[in-house]
PDB file of N, CA and C in Angstrom:
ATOM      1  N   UNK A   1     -12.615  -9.419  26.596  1.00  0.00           N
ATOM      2  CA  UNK A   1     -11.520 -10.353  26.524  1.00  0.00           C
ATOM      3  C   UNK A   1     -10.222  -9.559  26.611  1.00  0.00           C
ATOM      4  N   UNK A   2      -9.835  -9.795  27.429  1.00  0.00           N
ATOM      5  CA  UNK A   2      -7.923  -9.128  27.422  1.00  0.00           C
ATOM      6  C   UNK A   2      -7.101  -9.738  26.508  1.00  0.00           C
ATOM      7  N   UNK A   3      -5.969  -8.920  26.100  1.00  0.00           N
ATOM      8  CA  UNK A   3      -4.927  -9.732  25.544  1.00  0.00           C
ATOM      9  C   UNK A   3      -4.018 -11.018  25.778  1.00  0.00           C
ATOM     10  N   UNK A   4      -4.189 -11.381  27.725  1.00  0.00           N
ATOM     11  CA  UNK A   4      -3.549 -12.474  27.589  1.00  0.00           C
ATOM     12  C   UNK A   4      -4.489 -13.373  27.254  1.00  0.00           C
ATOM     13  N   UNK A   5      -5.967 -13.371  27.528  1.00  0.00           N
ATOM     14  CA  UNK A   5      -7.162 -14.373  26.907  1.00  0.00           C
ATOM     15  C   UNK A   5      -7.625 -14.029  25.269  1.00  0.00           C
ATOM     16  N   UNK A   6      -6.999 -13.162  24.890  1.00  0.00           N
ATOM     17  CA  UNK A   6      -7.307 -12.987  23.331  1.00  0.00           C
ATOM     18  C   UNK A   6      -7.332 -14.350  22.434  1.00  0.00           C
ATOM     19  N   UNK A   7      -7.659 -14.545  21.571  1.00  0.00           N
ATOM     20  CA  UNK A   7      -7.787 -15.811  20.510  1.00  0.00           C
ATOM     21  C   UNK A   7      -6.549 -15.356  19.643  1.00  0.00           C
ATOM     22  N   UNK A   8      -6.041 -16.533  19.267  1.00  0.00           N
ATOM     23  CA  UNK A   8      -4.671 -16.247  18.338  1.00  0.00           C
ATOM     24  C   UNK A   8      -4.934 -16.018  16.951  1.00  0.00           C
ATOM     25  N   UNK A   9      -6.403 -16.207  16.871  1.00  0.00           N
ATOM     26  CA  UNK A   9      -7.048 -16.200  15.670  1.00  0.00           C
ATOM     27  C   UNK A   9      -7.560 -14.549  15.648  1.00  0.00           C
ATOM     28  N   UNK A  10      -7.783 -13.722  16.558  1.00  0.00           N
ATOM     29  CA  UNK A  10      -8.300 -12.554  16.573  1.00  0.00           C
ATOM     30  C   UNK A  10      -7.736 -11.798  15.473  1.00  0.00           C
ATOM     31  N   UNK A  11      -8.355 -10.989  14.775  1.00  0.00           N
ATOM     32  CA  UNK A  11      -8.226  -9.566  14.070  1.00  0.00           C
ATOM     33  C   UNK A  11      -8.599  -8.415  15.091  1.00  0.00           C
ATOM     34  N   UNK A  12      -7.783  -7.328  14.718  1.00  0.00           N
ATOM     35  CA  UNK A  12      -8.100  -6.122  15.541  1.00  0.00           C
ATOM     36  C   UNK A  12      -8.047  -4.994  14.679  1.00  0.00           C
ATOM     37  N   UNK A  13      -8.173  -3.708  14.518  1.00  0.00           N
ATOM     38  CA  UNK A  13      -8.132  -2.662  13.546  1.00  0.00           C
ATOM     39  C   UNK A  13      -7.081  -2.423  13.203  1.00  0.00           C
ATOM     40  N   UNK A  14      -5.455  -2.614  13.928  1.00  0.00           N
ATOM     41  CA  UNK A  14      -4.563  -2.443  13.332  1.00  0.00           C
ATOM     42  C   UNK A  14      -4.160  -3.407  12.062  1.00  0.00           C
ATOM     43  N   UNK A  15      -4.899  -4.900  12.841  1.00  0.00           N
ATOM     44  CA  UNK A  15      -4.218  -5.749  11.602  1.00  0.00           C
ATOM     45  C   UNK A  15      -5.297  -5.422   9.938  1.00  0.00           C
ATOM     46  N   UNK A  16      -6.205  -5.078  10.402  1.00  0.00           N
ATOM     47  CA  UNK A  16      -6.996  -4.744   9.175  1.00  0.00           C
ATOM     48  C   UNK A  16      -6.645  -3.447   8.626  1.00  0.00           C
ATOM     49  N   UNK A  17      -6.261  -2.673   9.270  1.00  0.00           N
ATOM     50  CA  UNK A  17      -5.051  -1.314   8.504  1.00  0.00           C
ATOM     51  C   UNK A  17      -4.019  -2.315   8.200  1.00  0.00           C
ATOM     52  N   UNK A  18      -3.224  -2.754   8.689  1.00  0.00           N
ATOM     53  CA  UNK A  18      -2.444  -3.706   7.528  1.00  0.00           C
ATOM     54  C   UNK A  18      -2.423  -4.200   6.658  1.00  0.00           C
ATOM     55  N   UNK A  19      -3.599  -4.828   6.793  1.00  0.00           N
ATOM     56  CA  UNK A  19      -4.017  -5.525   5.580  1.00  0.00           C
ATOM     57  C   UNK A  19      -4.419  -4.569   4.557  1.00  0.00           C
ATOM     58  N   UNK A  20      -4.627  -3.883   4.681  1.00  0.00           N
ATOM     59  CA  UNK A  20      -5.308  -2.603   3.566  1.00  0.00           C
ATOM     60  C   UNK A  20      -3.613  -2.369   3.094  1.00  0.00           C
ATOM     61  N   UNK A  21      -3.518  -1.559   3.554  1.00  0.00           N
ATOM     62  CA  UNK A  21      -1.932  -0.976   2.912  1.00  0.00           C
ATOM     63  C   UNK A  21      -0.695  -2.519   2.541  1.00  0.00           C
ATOM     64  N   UNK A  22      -0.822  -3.643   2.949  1.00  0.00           N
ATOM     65  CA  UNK A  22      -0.323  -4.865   2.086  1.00  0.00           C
ATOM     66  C   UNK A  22      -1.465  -4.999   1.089  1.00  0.00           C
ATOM     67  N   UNK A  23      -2.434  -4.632   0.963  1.00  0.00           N
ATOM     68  CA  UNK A  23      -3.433  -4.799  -0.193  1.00  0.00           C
ATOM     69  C   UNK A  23      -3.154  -3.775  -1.484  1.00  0.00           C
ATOM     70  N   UNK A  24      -2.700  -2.431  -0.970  1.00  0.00           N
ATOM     71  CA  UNK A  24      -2.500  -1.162  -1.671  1.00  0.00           C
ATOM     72  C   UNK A  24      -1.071  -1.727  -2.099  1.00  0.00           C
ATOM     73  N   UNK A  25      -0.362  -2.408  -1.661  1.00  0.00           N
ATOM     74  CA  UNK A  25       1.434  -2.313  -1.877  1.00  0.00           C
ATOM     75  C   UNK A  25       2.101  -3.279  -1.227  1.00  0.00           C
ATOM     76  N   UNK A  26       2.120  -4.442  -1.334  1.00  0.00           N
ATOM     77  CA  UNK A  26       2.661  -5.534  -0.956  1.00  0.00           C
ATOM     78  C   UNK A  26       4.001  -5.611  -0.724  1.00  0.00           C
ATOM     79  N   UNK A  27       5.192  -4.799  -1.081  1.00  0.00           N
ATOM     80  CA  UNK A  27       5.875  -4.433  -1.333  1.00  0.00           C
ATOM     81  C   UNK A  27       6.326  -2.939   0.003  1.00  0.00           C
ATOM     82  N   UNK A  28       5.790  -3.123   0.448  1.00  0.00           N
ATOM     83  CA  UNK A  28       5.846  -1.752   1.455  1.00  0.00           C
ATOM     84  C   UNK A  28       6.573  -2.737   2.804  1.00  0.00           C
ATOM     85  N   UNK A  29       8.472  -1.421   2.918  1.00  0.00           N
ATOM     86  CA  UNK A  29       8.814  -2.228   4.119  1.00  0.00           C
ATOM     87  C   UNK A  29       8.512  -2.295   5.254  1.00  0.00           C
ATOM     88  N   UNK A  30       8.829  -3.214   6.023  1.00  0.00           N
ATOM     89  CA  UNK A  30       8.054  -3.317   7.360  1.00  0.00           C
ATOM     90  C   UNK A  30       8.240  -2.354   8.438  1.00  0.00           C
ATOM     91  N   UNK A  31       9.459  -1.364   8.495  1.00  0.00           N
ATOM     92  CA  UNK A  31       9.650  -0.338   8.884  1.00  0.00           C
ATOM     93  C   UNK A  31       8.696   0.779   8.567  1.00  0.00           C
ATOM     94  N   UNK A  32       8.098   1.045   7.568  1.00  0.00           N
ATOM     95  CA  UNK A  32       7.465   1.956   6.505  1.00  0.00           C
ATOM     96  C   UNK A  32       6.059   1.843   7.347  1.00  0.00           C
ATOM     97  N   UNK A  33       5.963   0.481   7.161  1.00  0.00           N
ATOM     98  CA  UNK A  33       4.267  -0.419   7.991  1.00  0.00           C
ATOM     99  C   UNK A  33       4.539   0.630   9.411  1.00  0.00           C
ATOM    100  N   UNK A  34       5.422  -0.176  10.240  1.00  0.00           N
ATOM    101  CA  UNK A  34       5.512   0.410  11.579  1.00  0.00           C
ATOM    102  C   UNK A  34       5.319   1.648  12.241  1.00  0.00           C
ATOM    103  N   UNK A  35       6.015   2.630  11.438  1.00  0.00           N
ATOM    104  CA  UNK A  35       5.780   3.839  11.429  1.00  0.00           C
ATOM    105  C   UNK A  35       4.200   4.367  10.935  1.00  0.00           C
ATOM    106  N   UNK A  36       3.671   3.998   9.724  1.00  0.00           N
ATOM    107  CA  UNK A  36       2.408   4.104   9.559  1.00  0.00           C
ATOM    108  C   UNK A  36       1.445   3.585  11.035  1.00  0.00           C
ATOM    109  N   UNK A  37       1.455   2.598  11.451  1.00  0.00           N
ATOM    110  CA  UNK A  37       0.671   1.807  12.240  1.00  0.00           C
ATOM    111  C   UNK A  37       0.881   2.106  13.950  1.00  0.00           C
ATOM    112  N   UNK A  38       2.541   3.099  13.398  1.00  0.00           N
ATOM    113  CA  UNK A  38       2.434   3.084  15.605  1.00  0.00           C
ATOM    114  C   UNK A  38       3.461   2.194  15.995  1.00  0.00           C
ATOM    115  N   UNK A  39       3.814   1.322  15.198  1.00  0.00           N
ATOM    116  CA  UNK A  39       4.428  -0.147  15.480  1.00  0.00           C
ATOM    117  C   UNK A  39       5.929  -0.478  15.959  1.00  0.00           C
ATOM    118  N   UNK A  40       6.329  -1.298  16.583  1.00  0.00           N
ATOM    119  CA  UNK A  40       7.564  -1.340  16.041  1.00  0.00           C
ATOM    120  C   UNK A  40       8.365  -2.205  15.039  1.00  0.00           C
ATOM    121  N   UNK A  41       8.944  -2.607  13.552  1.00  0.00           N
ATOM    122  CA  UNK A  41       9.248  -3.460  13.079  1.00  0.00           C
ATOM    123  C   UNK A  41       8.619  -4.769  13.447  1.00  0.00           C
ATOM    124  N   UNK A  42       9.601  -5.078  14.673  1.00  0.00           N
ATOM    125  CA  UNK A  42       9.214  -6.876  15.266  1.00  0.00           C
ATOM    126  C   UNK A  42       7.421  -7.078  15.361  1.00  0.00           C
ATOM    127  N   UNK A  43       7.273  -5.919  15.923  1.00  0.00           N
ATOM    128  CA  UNK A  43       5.506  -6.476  16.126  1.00  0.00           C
ATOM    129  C   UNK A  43       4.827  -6.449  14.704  1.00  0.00           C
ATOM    130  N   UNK A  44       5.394  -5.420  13.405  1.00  0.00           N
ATOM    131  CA  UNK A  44       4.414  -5.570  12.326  1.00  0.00           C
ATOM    132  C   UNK A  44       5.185  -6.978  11.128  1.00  0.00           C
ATOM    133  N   UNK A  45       5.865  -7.512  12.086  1.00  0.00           N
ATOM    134  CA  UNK A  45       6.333  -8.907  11.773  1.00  0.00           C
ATOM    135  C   UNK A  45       5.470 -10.079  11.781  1.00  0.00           C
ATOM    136  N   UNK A  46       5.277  -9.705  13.326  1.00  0.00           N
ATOM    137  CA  UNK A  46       4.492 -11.016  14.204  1.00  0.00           C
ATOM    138  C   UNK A  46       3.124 -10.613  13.476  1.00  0.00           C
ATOM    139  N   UNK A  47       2.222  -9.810  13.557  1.00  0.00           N
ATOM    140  CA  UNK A  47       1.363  -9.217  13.063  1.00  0.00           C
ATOM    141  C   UNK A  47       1.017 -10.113  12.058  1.00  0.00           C
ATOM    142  N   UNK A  48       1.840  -9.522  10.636  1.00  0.00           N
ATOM    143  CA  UNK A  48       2.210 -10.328   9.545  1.00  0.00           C
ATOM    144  C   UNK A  48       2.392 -12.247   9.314  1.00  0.00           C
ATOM    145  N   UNK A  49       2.663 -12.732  10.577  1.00  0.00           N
ATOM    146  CA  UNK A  49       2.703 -13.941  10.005  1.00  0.00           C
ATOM    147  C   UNK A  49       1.645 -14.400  11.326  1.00  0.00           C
ATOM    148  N   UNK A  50       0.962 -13.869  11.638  1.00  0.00           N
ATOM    149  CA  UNK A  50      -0.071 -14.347  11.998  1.00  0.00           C
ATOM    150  C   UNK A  50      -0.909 -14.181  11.418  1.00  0.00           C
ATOM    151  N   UNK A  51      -1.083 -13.268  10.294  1.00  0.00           N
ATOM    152  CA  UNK A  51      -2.148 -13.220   9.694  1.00  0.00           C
ATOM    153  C   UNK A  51      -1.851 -14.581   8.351  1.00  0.00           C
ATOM    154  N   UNK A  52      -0.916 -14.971   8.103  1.00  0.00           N
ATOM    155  CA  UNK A  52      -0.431 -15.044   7.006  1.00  0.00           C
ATOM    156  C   UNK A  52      -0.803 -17.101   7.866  1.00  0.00           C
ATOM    157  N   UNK A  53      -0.416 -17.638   9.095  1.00  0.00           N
ATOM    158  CA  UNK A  53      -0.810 -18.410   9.916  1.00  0.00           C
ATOM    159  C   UNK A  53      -1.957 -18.698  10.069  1.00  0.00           C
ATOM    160  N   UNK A  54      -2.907 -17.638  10.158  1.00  0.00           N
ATOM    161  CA  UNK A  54      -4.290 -18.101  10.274  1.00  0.00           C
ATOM    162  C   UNK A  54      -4.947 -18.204   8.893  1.00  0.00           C
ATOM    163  N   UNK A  55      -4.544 -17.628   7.801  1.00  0.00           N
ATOM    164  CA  UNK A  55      -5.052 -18.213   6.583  1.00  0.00           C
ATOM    165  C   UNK A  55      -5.837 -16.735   5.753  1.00  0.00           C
ATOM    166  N   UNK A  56      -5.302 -15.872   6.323  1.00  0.00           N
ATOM    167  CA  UNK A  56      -6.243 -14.394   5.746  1.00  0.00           C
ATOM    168  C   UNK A  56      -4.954 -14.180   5.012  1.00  0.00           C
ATOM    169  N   UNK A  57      -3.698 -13.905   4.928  1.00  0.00           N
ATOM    170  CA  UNK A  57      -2.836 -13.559   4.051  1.00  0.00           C
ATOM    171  C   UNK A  57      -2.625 -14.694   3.658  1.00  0.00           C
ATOM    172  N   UNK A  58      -2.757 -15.047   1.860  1.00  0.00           N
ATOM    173  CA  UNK A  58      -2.758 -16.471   1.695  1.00  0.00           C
ATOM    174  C   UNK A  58      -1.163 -16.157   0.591  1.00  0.00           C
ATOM    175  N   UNK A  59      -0.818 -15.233  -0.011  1.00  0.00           N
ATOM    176  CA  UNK A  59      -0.034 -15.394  -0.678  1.00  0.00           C
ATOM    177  C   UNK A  59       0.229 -13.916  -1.211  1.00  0.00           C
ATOM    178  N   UNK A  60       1.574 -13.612  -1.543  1.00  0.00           N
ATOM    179  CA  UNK A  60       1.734 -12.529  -2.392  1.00  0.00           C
ATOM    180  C   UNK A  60       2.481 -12.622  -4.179  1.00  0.00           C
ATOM    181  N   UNK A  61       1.527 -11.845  -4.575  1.00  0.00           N
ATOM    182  CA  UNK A  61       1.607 -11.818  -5.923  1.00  0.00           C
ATOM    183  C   UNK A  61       2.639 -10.530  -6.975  1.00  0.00           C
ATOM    184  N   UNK A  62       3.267 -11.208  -8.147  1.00  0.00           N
ATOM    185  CA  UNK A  62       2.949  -9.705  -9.170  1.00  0.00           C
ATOM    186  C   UNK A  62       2.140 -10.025 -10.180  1.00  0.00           C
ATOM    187  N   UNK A  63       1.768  -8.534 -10.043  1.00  0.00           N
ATOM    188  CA  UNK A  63       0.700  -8.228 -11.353  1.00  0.00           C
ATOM    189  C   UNK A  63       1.840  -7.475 -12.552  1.00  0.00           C
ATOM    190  N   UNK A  64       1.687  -8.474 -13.890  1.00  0.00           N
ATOM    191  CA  UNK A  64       2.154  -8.369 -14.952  1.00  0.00           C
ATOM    192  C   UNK A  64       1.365  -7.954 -15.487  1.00  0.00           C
ATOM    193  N   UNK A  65       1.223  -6.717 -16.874  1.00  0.00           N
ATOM    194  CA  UNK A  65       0.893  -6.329 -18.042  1.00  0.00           C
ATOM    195  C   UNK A  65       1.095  -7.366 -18.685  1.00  0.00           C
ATOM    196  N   UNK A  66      -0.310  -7.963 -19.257  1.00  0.00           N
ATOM    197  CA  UNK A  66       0.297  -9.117 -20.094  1.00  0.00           C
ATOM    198  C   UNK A  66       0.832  -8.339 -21.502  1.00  0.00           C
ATOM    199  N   UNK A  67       0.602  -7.291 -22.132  1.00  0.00           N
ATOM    200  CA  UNK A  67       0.824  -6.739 -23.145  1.00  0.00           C
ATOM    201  C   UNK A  67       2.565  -6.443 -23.218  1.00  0.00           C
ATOM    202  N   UNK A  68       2.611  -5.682 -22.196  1.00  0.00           N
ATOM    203  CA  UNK A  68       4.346  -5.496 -22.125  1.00  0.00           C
ATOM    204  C   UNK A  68       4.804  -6.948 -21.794  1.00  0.00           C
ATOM    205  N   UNK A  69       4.715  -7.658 -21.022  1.00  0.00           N
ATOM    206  CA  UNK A  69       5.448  -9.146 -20.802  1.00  0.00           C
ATOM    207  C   UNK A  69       5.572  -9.862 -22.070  1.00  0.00           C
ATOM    208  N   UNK A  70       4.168  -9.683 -23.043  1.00  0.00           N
ATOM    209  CA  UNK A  70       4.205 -10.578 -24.290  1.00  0.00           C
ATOM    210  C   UNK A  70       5.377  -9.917 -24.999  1.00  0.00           C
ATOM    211  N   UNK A  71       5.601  -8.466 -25.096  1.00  0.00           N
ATOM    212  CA  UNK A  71       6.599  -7.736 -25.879  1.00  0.00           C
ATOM    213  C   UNK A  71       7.928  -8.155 -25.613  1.00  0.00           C
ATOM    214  N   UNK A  72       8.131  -8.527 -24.464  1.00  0.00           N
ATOM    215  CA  UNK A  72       9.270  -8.804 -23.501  1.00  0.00           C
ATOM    216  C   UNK A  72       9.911  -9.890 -24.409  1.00  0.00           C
ATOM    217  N   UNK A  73       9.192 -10.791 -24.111  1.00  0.00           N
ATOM    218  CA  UNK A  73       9.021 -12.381 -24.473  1.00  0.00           C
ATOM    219  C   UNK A  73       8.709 -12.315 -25.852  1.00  0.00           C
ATOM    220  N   UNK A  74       8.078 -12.083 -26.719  1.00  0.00           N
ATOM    221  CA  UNK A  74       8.546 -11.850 -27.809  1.00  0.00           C
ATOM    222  C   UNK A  74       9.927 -11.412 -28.594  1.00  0.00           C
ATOM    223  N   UNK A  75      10.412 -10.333 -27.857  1.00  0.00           N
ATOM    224  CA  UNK A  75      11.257 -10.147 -28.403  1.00  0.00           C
ATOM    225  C   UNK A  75      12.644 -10.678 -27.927  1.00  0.00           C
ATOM    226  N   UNK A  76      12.969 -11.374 -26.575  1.00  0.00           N
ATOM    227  CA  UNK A  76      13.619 -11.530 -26.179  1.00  0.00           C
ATOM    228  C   UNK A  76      13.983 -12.888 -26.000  1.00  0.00           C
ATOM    229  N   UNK A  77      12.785 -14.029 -26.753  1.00  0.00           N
ATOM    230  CA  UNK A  77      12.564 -15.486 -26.770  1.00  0.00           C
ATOM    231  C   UNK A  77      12.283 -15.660 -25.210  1.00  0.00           C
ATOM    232  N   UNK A  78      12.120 -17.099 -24.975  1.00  0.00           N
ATOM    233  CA  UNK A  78      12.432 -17.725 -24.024  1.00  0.00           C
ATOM    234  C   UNK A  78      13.378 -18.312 -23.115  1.00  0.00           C
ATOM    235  N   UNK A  79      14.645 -17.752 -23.809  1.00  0.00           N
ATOM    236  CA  UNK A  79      16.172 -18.112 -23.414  1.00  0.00           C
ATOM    237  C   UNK A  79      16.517 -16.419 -23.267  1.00  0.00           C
ATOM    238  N   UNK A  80      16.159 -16.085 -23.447  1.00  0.00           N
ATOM    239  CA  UNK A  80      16.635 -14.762 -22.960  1.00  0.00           C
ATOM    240  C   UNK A  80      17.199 -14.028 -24.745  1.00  0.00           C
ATOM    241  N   UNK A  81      18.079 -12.601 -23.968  1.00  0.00           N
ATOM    242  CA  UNK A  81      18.222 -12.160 -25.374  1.00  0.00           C
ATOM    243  C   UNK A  81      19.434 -12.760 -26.487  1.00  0.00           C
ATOM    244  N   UNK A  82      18.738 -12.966 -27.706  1.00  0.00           N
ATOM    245  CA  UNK A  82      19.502 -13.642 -29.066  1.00  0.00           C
ATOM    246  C   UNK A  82      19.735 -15.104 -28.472  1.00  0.00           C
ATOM    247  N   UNK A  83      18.802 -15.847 -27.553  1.00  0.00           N
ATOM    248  CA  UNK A  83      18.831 -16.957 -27.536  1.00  0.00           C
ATOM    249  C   UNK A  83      17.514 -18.028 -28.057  1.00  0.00           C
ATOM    250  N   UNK A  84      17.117 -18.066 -29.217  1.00  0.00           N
ATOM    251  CA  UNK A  84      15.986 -18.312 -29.974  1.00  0.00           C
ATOM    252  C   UNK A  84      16.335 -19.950 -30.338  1.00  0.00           C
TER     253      UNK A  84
END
């Protein structure tokens, strides 16, 4: 299959190296991606919301310490600080 008959749905090894390193660091800029991958910006864009289009990137998250967050929030109320 060539690229102009490719499926819009296709994965290829770059996008699954993407996906690994948005898996390692979600947070990693898309310049950063590009250079890792060969890429240029715009394409580890398109890349990106095609994956994110077809339903394999479903969302990005943070991961909280619930231990430090409870400390946070404990000490800081729910209004923020000395607002109890």
């Amino acid at each position: 299959m060539t690229a102009e008959t490719q499926s819009p749905y296709a994965v290829d090894a770059l996008d699954r190296q993407l996906m690994q390193y948005l898996v390692d660091d979600a947070r990693i800029p898309v310049e950063e991606l590009g250079r890792r991958l060969g890429l240029a910006p715009t394409a580890v864009e398109q890349r990106i919301a095609k994956l994110e289009r077809i339903g394999i990137i479903k969302a990005y998250r943070a991961v909280v310490d619930p231990y430090l967050y409870s400390l946070y929030f404990f000490e800081n109320g729910p209004l923020g600080p000395g607002r109890r």
